[in-house]
N, C-alpha and C. Protein backbone atom coordinates (compact mmCIF):
# COMPACT_ATOMS: atom_id res chain seq x y z
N UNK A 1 19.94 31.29 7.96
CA UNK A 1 19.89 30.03 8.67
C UNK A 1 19.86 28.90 7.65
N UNK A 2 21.02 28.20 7.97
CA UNK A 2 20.78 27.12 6.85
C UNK A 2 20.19 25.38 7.78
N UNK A 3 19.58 24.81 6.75
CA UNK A 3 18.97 23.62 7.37
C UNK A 3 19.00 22.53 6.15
N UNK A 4 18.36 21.21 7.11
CA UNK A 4 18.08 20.00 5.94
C UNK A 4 17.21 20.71 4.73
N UNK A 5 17.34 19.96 3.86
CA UNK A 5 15.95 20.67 2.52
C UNK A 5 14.54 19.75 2.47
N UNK A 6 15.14 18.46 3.14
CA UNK A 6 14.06 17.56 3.28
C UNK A 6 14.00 17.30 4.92
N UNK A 7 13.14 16.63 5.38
CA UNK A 7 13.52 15.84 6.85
C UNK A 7 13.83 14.84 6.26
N UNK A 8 14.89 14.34 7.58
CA UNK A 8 15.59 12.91 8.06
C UNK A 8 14.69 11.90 7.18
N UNK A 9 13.61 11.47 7.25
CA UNK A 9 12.82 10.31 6.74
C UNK A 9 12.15 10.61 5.37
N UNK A 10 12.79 11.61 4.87
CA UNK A 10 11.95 11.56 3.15
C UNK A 10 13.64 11.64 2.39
N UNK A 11 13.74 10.73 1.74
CA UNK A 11 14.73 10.47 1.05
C UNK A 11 14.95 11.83 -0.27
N UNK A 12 15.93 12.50 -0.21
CA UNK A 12 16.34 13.18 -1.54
C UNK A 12 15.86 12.22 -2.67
N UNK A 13 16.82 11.10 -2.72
CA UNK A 13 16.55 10.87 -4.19
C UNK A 13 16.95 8.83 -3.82
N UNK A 14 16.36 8.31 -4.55
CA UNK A 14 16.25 6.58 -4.38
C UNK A 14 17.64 6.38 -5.11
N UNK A 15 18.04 5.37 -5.01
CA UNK A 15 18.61 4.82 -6.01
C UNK A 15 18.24 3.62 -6.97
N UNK A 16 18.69 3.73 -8.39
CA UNK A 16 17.73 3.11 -9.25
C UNK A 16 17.71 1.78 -8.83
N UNK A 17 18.16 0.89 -7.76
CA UNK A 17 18.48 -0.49 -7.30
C UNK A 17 17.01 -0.18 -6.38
N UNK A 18 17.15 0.84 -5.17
CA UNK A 18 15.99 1.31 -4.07
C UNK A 18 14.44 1.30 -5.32
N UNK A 19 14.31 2.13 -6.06
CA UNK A 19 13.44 1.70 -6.75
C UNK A 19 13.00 0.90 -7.60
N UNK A 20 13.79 -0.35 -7.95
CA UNK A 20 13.46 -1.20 -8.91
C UNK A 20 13.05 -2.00 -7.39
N UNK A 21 13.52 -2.41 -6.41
CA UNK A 21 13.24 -3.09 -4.60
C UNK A 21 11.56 -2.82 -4.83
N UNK A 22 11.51 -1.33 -4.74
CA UNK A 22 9.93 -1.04 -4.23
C UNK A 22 9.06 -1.60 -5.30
N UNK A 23 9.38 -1.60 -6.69
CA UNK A 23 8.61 -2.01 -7.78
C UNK A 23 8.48 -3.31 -7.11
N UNK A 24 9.11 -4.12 -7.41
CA UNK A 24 8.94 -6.21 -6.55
C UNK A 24 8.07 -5.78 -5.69
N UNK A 25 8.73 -5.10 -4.87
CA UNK A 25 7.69 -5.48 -3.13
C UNK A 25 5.99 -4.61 -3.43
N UNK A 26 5.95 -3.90 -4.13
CA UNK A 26 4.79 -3.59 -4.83
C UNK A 26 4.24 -4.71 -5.15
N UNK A 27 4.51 -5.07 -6.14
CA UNK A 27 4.33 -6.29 -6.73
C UNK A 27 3.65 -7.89 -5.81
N UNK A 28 4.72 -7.93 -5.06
CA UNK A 28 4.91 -9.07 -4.07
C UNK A 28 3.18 -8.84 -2.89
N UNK A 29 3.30 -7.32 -2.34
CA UNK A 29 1.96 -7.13 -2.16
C UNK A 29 0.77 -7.06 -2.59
N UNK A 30 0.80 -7.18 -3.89
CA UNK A 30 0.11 -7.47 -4.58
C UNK A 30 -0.77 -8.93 -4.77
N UNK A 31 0.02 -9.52 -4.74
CA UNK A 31 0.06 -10.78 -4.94
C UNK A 31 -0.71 -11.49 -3.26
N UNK A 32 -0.08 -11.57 -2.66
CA UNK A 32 0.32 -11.86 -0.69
C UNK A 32 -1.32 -11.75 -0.54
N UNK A 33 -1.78 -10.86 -1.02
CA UNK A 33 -3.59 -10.53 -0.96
C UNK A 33 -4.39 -11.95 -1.09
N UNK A 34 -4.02 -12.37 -2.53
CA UNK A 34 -4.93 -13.55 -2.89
C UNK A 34 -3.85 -15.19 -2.40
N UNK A 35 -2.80 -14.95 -2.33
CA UNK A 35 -2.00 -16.19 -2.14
C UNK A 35 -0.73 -16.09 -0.54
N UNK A 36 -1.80 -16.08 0.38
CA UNK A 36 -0.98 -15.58 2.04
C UNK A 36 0.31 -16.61 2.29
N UNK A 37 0.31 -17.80 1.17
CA UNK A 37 1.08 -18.34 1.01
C UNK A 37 2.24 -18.09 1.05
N UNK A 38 3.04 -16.59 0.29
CA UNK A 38 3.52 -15.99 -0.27
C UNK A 38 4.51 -15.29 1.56
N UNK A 39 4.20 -15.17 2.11
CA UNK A 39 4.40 -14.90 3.72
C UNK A 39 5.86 -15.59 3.67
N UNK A 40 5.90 -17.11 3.18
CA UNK A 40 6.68 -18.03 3.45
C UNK A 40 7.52 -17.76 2.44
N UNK A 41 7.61 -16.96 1.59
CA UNK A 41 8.66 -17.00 0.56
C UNK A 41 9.50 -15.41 0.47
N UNK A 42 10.98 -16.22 0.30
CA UNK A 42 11.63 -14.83 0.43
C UNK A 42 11.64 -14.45 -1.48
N UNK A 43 11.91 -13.03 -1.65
CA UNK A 43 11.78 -12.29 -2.73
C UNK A 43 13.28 -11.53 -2.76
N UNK A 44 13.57 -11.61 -3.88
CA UNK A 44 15.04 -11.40 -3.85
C UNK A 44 15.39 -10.23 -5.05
N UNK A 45 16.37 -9.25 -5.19
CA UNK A 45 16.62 -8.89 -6.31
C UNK A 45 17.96 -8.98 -6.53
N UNK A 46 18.46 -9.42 -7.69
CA UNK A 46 19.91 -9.43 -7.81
C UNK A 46 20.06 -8.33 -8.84
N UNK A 47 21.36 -7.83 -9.13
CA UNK A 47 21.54 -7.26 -10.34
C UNK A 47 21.82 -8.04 -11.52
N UNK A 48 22.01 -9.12 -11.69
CA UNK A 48 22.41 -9.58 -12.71
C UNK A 48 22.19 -11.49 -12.30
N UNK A 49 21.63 -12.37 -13.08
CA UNK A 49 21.62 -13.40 -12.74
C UNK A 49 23.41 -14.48 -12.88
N UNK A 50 23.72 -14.83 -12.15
CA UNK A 50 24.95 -16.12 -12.34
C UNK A 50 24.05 -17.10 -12.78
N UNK A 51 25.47 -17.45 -13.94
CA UNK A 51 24.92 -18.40 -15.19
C UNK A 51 24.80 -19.84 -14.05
N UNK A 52 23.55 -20.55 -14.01
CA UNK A 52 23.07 -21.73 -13.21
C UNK A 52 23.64 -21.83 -11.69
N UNK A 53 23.24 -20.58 -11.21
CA UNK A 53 23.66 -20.65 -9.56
C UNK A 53 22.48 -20.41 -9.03
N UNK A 54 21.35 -19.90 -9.66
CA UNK A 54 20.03 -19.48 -8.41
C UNK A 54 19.28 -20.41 -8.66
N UNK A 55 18.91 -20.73 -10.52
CA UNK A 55 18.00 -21.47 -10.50
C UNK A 55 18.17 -23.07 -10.60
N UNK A 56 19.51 -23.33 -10.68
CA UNK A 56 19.65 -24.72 -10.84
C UNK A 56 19.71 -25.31 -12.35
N UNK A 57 19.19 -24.52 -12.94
CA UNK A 57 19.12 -24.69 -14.58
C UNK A 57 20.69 -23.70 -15.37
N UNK A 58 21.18 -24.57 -16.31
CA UNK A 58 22.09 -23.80 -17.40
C UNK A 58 21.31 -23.03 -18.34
N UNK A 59 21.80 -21.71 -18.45
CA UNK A 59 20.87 -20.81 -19.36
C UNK A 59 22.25 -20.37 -20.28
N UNK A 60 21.93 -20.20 -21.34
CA UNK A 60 23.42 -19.80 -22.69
C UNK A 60 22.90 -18.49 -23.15
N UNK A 61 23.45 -18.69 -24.26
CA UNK A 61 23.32 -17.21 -25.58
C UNK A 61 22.13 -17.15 -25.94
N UNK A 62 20.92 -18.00 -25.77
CA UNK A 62 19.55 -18.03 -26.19
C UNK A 62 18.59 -16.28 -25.18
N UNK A 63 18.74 -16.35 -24.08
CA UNK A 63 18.03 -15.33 -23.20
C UNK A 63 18.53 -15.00 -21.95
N UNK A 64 18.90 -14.23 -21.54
CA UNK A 64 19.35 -13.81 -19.89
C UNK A 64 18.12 -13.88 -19.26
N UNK A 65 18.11 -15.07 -18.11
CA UNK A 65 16.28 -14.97 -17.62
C UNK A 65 16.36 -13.51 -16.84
N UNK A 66 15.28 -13.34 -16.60
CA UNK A 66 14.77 -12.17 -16.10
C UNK A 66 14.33 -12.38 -14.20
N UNK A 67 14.36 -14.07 -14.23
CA UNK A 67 13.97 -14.07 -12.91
C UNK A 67 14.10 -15.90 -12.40
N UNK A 68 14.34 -16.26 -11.62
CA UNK A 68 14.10 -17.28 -11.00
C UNK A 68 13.48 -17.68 -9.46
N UNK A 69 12.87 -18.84 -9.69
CA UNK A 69 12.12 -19.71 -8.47
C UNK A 69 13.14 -20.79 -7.78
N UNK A 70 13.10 -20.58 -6.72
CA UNK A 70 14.02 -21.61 -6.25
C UNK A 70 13.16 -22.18 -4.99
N UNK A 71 12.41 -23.54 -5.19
CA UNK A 71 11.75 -24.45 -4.33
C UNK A 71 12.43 -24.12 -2.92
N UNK A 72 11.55 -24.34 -1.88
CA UNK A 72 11.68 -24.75 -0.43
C UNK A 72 12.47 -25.74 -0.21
N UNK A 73 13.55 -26.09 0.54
CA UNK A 73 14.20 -28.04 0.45
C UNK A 73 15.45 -27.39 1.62
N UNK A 74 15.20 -28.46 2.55
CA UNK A 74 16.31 -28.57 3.48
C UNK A 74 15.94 -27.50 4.70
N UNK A 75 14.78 -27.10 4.77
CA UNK A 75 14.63 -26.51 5.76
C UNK A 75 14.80 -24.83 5.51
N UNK A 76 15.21 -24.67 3.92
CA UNK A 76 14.98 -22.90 3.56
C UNK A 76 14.17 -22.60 2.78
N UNK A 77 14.00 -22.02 3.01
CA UNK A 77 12.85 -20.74 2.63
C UNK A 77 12.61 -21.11 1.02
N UNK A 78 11.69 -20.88 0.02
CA UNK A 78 11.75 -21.06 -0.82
C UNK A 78 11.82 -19.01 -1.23
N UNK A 79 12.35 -18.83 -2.35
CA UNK A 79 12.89 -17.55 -2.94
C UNK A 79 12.55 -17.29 -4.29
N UNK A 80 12.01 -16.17 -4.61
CA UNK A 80 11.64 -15.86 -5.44
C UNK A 80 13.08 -14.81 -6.37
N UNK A 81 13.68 -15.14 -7.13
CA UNK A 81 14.97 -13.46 -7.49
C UNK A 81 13.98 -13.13 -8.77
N UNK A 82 14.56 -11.85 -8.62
CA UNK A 82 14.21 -10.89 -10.00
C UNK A 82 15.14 -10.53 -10.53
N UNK A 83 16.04 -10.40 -11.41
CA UNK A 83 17.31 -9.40 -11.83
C UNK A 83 17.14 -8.41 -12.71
N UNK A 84 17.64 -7.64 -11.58
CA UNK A 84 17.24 -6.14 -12.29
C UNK A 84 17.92 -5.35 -13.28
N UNK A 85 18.91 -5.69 -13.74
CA UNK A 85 19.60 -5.13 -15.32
C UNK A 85 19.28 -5.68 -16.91
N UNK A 86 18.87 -7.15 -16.66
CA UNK A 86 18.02 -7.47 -17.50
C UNK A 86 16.28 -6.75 -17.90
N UNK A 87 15.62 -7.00 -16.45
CA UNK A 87 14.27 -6.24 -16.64
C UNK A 87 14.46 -4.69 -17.25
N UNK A 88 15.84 -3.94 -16.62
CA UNK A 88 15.40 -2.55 -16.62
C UNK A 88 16.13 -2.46 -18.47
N UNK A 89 17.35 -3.36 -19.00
CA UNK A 89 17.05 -3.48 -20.41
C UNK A 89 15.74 -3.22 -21.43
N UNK A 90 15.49 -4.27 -21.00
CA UNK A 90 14.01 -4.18 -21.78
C UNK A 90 13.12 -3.53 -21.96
N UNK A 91 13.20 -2.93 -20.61
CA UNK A 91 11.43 -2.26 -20.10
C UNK A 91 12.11 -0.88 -20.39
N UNK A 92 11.53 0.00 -21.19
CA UNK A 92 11.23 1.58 -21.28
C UNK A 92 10.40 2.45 -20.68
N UNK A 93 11.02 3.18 -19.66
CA UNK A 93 9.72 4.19 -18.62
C UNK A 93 9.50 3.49 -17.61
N UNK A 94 9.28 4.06 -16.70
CA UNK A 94 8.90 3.56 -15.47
C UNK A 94 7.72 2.24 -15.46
N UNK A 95 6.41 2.51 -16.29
CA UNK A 95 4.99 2.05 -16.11
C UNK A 95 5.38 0.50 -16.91
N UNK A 96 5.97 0.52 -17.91
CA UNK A 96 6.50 -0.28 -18.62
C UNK A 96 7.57 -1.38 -17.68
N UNK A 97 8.57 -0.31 -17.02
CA UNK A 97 9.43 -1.48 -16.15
C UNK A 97 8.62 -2.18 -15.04
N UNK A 98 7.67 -1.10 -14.43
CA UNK A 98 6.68 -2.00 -13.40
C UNK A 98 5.52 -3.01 -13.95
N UNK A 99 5.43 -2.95 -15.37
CA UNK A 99 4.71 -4.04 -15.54
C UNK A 99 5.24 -5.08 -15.77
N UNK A 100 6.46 -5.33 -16.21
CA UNK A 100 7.55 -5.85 -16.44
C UNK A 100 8.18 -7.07 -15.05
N UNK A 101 8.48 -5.86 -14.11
CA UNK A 101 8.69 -6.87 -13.26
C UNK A 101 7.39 -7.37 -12.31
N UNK A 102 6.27 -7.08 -12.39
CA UNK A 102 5.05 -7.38 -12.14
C UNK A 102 4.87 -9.21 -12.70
N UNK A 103 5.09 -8.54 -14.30
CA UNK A 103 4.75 -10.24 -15.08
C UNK A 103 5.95 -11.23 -14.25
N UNK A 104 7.46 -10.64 -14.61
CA UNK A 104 8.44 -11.66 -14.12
C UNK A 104 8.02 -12.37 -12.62
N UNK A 105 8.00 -11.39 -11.85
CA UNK A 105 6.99 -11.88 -10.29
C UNK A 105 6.21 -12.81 -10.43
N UNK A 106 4.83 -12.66 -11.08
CA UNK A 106 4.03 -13.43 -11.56
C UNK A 106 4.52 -14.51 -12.21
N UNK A 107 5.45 -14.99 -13.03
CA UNK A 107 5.64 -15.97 -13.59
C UNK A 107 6.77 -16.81 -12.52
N UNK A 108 7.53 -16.19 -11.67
CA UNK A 108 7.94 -16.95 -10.49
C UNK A 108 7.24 -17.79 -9.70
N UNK A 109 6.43 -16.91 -9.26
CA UNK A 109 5.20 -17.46 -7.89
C UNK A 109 5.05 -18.61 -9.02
N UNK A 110 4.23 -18.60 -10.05
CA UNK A 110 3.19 -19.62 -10.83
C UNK A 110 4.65 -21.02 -10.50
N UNK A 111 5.42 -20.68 -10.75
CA UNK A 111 6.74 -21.43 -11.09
C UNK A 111 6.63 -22.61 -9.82
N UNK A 112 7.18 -21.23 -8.73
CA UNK A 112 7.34 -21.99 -7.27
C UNK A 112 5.66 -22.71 -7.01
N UNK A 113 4.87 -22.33 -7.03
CA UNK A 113 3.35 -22.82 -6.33
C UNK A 113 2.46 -23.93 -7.31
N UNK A 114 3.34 -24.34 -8.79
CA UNK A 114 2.75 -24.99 -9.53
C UNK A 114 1.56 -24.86 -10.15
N UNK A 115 1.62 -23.67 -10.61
CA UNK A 115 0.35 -23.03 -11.28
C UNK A 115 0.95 -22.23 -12.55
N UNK A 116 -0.31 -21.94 -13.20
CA UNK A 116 -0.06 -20.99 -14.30
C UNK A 116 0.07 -19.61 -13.56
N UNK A 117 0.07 -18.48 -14.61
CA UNK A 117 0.29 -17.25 -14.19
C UNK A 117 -0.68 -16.54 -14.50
N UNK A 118 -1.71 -17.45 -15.19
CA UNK A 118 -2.94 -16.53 -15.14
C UNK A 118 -3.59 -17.32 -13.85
N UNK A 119 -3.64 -18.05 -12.83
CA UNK A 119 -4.33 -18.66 -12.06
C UNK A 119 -3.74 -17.52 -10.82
N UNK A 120 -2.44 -17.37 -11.06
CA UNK A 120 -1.42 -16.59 -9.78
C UNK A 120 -2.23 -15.13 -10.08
N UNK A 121 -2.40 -14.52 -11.03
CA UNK A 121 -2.53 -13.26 -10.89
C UNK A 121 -3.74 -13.40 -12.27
N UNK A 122 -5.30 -13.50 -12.31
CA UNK A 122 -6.08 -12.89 -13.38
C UNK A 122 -5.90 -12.39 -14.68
N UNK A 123 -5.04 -11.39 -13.61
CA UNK A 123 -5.02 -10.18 -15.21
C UNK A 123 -3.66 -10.36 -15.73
N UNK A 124 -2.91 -11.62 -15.40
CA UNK A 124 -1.29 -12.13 -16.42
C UNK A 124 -1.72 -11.63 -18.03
N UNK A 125 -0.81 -10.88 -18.45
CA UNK A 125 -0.64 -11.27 -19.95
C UNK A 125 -1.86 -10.11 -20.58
N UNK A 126 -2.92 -8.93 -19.51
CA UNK A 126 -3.30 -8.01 -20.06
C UNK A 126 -2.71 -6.61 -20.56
N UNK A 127 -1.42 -6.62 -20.37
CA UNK A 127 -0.60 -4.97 -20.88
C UNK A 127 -0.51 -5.51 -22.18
């Protein structure tokens, strides 16, 4: 008798886009705890940032950002992106990429809410 190997609702296997998603929204819940603020803001992941299309700023040959804030105005949502081929560059191992996009998160919110990123999250800047 042959059958599924898993059930319907447990995924074989993520894809590395599906799990870099859950790392943010990890993250994002994280956060949503101390700042319910956060309700109102959408969270985004791109694969790759366009040169001055999310954040409004020109970025060159100096750094590929890792993430942008894009203010509330006109009646939308204010948005948080992460881009995930840059982070997953950098970051080695899983624990490493989730702290990774943990900080980038963190340094968004601080961005959008006008705060530092140790005020957004305590423990900024302890790995």
């Amino acid at each position: 008798m042959r059958g599924p190997v898993a059930p319907p609702q447990v995924p074989l296997a993520a894809s590395r886009g599906e799990v870099f998603a859950d790392l943010v929204q990890d993250s994002v819940e994280r956060l949503e705890r101390r700042w319910p603020q956060l309700a109102d803001v959408d969270f985004l992941v791109l694969d790759v940032p366009r040169p001055a299309a999310d954040a409004g700023e020109a970025w060159h040959d100096e750094a590929v950002p890792l993430g942008a804030a894009v203010p509330s105005r006109d009646g939308r949502r204010g948005r948080v992106v992460v881009y995930r081929r840059p982070v997953e560059i950098r970051a080695k191992g899983r624990d490493e990429r989730a702290a990774l996009v943990h900080e980038v998160v963190v340094e968004q919110v601080a961005e959008l809410l006008g705060l530092t990123p140790e005020t957004v999250d305590p423990r900024y800047g302890e790995d």
